[in-house]
Structure formats: structure tokens, C-alpha cells
PDB file of N, CA and C in Angstrom:
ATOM      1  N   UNK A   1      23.306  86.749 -57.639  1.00  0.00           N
ATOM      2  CA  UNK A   1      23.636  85.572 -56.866  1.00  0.00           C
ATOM      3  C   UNK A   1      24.537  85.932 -55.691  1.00  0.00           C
ATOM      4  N   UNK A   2      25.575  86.753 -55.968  1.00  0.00           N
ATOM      5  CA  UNK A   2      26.191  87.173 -54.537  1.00  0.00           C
ATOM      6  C   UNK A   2      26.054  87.511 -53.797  1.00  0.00           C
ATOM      7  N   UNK A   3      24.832  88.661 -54.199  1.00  0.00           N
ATOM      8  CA  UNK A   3      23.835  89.167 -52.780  1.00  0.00           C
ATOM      9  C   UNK A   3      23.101  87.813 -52.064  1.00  0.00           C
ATOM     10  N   UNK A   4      22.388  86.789 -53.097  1.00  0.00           N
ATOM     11  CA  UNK A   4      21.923  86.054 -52.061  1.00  0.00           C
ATOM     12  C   UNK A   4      22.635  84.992 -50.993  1.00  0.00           C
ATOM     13  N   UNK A   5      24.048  85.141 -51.854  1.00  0.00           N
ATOM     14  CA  UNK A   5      24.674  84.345 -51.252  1.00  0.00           C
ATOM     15  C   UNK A   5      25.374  84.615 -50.257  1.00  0.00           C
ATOM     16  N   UNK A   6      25.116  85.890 -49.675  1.00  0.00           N
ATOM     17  CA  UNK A   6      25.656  86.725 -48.422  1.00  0.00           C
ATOM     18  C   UNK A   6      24.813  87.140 -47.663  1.00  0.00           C
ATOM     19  N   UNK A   7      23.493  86.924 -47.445  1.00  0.00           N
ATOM     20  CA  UNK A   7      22.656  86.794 -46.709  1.00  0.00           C
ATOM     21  C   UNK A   7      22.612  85.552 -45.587  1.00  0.00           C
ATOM     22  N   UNK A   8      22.192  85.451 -44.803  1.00  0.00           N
ATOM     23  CA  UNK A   8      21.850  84.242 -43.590  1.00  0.00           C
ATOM     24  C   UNK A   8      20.608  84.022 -43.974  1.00  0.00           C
ATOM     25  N   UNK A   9      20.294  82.627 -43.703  1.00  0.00           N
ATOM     26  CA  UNK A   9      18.544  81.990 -43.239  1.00  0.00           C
ATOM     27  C   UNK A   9      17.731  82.824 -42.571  1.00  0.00           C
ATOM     28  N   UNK A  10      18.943  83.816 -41.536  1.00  0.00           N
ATOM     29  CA  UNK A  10      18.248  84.255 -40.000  1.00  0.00           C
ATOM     30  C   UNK A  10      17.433  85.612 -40.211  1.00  0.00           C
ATOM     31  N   UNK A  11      18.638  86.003 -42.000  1.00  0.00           N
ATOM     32  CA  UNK A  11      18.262  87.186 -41.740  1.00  0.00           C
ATOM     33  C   UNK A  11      16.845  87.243 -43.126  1.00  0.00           C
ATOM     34  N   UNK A  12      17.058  86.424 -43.719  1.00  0.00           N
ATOM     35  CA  UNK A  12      16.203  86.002 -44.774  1.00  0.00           C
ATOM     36  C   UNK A  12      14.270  85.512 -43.443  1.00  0.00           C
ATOM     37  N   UNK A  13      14.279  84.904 -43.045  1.00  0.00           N
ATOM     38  CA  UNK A  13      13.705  84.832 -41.964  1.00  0.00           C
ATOM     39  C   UNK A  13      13.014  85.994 -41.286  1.00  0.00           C
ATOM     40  N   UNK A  14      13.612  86.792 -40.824  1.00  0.00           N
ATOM     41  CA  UNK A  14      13.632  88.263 -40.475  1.00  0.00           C
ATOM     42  C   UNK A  14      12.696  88.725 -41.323  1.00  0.00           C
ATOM     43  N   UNK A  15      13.402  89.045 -42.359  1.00  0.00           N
ATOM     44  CA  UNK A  15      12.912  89.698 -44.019  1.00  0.00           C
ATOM     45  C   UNK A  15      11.199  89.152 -44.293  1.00  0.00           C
ATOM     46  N   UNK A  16      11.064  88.067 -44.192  1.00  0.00           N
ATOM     47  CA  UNK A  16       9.341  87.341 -44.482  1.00  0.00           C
ATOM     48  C   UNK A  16       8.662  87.614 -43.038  1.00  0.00           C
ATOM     49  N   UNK A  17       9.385  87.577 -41.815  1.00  0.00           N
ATOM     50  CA  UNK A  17       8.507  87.991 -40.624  1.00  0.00           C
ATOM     51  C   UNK A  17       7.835  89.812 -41.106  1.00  0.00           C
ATOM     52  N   UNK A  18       8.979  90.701 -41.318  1.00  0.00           N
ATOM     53  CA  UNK A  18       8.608  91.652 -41.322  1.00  0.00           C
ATOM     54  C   UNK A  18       7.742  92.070 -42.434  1.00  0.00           C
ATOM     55  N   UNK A  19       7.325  91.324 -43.138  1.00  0.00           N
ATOM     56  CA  UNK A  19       6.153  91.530 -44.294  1.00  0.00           C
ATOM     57  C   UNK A  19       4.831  91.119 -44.064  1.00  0.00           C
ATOM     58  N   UNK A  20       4.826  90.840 -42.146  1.00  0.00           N
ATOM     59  CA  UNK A  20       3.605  89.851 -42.733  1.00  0.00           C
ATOM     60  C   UNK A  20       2.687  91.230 -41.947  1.00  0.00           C
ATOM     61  N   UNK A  21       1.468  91.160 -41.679  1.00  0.00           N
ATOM     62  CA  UNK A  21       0.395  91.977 -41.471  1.00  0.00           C
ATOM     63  C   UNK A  21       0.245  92.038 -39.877  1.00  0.00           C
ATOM     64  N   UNK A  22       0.581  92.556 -39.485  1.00  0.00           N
ATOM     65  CA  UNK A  22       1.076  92.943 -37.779  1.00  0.00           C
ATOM     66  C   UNK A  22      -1.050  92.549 -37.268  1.00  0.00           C
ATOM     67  N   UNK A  23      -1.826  92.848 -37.765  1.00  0.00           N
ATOM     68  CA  UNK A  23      -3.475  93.069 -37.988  1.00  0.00           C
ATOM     69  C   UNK A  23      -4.129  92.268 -37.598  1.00  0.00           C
ATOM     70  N   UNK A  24      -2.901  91.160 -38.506  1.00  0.00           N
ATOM     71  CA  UNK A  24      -3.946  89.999 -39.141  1.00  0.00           C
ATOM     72  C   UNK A  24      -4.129  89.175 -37.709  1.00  0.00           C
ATOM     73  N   UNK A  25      -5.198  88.502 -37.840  1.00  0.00           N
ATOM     74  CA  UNK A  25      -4.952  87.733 -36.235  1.00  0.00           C
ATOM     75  C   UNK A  25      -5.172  86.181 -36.328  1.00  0.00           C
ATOM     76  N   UNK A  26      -4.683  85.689 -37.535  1.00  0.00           N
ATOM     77  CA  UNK A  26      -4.242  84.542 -37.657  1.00  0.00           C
ATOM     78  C   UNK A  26      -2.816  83.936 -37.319  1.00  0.00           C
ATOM     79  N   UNK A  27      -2.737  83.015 -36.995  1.00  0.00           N
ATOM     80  CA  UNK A  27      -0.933  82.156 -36.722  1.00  0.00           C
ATOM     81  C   UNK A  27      -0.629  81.828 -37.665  1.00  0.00           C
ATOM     82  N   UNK A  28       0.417  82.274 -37.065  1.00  0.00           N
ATOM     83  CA  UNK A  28       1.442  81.778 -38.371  1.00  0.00           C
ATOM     84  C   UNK A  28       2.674  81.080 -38.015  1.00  0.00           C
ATOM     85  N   UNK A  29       3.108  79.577 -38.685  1.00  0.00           N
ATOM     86  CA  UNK A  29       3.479  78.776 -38.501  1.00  0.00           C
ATOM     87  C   UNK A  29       5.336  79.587 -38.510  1.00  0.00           C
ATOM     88  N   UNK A  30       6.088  78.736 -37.148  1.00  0.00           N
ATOM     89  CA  UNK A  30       7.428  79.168 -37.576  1.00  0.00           C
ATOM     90  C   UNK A  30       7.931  78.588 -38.132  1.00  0.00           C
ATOM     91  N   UNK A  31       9.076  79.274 -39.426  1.00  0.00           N
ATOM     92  CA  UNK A  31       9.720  78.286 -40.547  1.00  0.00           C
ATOM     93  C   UNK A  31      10.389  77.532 -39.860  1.00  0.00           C
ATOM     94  N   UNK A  32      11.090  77.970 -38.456  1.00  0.00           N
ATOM     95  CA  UNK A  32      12.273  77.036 -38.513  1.00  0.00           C
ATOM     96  C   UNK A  32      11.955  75.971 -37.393  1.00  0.00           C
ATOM     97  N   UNK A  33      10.521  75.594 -37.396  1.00  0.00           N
ATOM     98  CA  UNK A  33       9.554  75.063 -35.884  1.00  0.00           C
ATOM     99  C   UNK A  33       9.895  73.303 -37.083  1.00  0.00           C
ATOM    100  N   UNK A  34      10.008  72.245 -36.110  1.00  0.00           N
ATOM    101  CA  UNK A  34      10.206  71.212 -36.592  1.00  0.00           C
ATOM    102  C   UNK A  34       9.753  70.360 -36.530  1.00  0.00           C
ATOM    103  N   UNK A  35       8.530  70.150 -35.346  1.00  0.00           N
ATOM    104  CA  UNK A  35       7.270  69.119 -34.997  1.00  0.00           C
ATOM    105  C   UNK A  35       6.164  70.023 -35.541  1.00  0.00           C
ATOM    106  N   UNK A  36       5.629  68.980 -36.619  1.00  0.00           N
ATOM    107  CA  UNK A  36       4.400  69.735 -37.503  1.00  0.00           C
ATOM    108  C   UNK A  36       3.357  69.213 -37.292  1.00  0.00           C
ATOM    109  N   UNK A  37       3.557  68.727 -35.466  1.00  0.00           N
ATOM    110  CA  UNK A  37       2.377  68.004 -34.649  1.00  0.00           C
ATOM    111  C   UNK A  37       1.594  69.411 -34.044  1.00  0.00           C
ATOM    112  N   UNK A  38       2.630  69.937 -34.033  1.00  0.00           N
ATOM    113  CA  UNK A  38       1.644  71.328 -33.446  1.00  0.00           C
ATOM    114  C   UNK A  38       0.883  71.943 -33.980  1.00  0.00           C
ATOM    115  N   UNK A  39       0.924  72.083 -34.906  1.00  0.00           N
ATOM    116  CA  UNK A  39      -0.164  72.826 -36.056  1.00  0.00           C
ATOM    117  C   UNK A  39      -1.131  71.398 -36.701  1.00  0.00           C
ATOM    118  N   UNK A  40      -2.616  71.980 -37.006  1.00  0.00           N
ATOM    119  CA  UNK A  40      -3.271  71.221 -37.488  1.00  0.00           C
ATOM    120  C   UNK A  40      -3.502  71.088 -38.903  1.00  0.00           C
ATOM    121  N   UNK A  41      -3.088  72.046 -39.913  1.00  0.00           N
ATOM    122  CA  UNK A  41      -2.906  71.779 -40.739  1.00  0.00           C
ATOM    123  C   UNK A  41      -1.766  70.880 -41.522  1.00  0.00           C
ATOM    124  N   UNK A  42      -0.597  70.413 -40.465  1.00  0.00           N
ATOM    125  CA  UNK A  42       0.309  69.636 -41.006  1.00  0.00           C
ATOM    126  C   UNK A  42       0.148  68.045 -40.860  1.00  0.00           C
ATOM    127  N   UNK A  43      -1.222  68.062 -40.305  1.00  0.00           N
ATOM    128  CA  UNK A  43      -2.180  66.359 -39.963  1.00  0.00           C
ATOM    129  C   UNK A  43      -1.760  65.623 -41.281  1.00  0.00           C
ATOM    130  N   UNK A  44      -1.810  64.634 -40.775  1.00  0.00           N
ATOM    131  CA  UNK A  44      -1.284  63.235 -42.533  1.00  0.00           C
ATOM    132  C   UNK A  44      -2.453  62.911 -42.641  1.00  0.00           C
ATOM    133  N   UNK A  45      -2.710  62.483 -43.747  1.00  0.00           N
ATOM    134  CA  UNK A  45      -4.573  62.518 -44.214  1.00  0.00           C
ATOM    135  C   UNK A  45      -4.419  61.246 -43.484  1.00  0.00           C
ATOM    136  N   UNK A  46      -5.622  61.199 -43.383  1.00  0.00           N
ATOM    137  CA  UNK A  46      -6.614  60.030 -43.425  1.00  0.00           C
ATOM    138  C   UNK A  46      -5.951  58.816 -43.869  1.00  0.00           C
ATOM    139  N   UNK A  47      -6.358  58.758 -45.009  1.00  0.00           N
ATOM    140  CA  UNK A  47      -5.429  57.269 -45.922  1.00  0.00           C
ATOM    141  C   UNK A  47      -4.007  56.923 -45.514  1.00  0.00           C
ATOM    142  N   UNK A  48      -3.726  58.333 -45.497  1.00  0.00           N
ATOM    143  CA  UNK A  48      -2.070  57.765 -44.812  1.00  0.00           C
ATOM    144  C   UNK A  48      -2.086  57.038 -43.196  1.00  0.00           C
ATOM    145  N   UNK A  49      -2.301  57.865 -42.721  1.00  0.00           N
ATOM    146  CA  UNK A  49      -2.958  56.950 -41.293  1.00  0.00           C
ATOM    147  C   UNK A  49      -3.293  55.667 -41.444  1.00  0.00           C
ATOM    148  N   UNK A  50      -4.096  55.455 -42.102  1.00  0.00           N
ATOM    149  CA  UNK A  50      -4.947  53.957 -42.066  1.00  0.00           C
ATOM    150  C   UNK A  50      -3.982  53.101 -42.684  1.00  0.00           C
ATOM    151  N   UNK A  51      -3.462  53.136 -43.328  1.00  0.00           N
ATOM    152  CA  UNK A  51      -2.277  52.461 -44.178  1.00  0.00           C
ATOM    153  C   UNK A  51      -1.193  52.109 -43.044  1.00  0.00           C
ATOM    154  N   UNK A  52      -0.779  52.805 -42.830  1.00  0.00           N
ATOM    155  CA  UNK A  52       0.387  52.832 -41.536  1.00  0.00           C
ATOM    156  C   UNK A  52       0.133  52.070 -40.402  1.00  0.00           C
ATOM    157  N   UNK A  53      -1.674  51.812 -40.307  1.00  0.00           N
ATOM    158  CA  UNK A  53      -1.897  51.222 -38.834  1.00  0.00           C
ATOM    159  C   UNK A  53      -2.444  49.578 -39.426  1.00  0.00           C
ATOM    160  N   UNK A  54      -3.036  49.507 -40.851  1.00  0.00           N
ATOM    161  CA  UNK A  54      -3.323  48.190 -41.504  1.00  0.00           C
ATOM    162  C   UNK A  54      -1.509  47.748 -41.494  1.00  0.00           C
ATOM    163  N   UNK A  55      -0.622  48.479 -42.314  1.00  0.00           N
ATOM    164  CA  UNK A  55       0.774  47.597 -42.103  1.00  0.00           C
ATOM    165  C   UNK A  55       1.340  46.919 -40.860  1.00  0.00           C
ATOM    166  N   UNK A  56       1.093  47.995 -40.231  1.00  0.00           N
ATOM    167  CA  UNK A  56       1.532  47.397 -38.824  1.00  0.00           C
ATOM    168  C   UNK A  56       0.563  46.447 -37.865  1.00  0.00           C
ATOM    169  N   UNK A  57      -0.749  46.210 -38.622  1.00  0.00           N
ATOM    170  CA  UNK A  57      -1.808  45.128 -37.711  1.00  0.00           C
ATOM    171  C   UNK A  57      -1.455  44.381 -38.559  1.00  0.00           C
ATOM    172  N   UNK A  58      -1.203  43.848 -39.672  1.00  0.00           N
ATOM    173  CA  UNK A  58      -1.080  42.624 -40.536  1.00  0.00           C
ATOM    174  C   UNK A  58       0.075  42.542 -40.027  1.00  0.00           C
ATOM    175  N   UNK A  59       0.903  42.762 -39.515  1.00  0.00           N
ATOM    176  CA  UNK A  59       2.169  41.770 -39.061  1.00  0.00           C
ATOM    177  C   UNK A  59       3.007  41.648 -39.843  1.00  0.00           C
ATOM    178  N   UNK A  60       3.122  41.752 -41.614  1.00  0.00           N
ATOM    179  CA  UNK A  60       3.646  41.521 -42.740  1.00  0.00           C
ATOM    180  C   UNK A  60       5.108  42.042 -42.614  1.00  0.00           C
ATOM    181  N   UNK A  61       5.106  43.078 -41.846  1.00  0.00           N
ATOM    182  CA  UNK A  61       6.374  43.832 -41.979  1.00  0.00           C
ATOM    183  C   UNK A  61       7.125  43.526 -40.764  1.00  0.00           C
ATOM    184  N   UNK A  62       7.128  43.169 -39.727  1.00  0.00           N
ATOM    185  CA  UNK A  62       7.714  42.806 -38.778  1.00  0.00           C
ATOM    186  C   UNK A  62       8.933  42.179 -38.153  1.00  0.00           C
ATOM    187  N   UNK A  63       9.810  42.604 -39.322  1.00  0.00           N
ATOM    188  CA  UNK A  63      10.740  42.288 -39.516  1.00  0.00           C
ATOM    189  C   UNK A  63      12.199  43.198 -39.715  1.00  0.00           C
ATOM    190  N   UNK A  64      13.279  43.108 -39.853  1.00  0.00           N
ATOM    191  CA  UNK A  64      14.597  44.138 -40.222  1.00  0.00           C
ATOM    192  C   UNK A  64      14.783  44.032 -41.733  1.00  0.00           C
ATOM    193  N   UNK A  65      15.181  45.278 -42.080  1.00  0.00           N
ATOM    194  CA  UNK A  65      15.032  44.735 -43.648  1.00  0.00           C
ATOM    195  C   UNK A  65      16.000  44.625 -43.712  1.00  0.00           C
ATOM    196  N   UNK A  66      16.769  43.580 -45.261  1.00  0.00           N
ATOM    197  CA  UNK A  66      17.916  42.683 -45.254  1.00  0.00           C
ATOM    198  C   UNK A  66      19.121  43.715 -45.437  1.00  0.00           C
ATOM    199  N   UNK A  67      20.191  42.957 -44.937  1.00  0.00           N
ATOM    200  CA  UNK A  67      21.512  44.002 -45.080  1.00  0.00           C
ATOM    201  C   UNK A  67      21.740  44.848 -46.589  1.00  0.00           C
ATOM    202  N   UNK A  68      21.134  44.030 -47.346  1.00  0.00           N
ATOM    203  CA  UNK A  68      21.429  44.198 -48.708  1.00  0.00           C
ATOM    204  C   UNK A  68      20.126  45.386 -49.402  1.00  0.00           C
ATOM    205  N   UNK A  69      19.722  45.714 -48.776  1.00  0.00           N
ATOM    206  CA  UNK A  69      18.321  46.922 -49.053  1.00  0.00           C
ATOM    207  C   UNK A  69      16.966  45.735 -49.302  1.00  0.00           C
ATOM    208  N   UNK A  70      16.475  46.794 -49.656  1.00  0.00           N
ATOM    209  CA  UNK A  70      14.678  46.554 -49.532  1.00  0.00           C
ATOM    210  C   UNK A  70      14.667  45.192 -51.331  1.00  0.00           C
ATOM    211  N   UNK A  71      14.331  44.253 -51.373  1.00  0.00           N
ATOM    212  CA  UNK A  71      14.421  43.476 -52.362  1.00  0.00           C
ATOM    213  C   UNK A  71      13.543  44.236 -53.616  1.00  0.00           C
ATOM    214  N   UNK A  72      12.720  44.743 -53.639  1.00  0.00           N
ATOM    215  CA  UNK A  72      11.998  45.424 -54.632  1.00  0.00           C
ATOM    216  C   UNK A  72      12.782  46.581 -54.842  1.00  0.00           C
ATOM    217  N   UNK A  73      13.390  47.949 -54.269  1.00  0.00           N
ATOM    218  CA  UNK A  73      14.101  48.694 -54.284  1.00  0.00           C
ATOM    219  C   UNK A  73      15.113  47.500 -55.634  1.00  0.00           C
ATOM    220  N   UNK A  74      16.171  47.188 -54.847  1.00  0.00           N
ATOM    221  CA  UNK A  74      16.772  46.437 -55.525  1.00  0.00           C
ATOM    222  C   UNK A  74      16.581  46.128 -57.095  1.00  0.00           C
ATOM    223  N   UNK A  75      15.897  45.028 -57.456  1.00  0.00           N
ATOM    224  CA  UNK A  75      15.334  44.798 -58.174  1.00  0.00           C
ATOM    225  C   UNK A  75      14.825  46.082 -59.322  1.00  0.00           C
ATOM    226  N   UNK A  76      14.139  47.108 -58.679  1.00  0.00           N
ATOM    227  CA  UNK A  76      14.088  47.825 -59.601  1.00  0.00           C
ATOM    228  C   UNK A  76      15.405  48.768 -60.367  1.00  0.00           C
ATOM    229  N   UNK A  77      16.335  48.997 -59.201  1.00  0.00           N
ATOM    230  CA  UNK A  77      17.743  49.408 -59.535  1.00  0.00           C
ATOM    231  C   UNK A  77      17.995  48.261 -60.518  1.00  0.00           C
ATOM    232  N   UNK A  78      18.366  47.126 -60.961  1.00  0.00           N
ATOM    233  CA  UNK A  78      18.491  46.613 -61.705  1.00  0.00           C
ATOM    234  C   UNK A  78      17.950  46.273 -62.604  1.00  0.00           C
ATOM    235  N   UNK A  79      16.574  46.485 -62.634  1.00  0.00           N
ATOM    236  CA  UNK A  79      16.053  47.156 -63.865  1.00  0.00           C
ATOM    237  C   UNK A  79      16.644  48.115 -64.741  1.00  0.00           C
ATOM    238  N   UNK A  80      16.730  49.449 -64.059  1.00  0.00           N
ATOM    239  CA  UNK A  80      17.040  50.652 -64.225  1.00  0.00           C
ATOM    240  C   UNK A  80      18.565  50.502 -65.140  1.00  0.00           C
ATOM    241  N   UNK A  81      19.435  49.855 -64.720  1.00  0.00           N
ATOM    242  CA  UNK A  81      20.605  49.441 -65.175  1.00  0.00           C
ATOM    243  C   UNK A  81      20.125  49.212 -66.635  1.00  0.00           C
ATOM    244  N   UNK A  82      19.450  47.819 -66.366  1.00  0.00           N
ATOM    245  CA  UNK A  82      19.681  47.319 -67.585  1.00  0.00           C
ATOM    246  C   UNK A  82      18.955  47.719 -68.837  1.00  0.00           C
ATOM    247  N   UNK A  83      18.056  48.762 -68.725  1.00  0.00           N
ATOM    248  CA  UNK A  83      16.909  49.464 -69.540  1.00  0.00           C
ATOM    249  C   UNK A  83      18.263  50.639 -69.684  1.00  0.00           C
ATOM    250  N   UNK A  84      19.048  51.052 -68.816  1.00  0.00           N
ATOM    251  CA  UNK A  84      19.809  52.188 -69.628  1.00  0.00           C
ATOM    252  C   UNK A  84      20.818  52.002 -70.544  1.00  0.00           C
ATOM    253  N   UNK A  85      20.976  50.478 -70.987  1.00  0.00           N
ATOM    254  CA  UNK A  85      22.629  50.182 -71.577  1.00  0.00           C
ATOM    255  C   UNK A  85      22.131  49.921 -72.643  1.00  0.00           C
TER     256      UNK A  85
END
């Protein structure tokens, strides 16, 4: 554990670059890259998409949610309570 814990990200980073196959002539994604719009394998399926664009055409949500959190959230926290006592 002390060794890993005296290492950096940067240099840990380093360490997986230099293993990979200098050859190969595929891309390879950077770990520390943060829009996973650029790459096409980090696409949100399908369903997720469609979901996201039906919520937002039904209008249903169009609103701020209440100071007090999401009412179902809620609700289930108080579930949770009372199923643990």
C-alpha cells in the first residue's frame, strides 16, 4: 500500500501508456480526456436518447424541483427509515 500510495495519477498514467503496442494502429482513448463526445464508442444508446427527448416533449418535467428534494426520492428515504427500525 505505500508504494501505491506514493505514486501520482501522472505517473501511474505514464506506466499504462508505456505498455501499450507502439504497432497497433488503433486509438486509444485518453484517461484523463473528459468529453466522451469525441469518441464514438462513448455514444448513450439509443433508449437513453429517446427517453431524454420523450421527457422533455411531454412537458411533464418542466418545472424546478421542490426545495425539499425530488418527492419520490423522499418518500422512498422514508421508507428506508422505517423498514430499518
Amino acid at each position: 500500500m505505500e508504494a501505491a500510495r506514493s505514486q501520482s495519477i501522472r505517473a501511474l498514467v505514464y506506466r499504462v501508456y508505456a505498455c501499450l503496442d507502439r504497432g497497433d494502429a488503433r486509438s486509444v482513448a485518453p484517461l484523463g480526456h473528459g468529453d466522451p463526445a469525441a469518441f464514438a464508442c462513448f455514444r448513450a444508446a439509443p433508449a437513453a436518447t429517446g427517453a431524454v427527448v420523450a421527457a422533455a416533449a411531454s412537458g411533464a418535467h418542466n418545472s424546478y424541483a421542490p426545495a425539499a428534494g425530488i418527492a419520490e426520492a423522499c418518500r422512498y428515504i422514508v421508507f428506508l427509515i422505517r423498514l430499518l427500525r
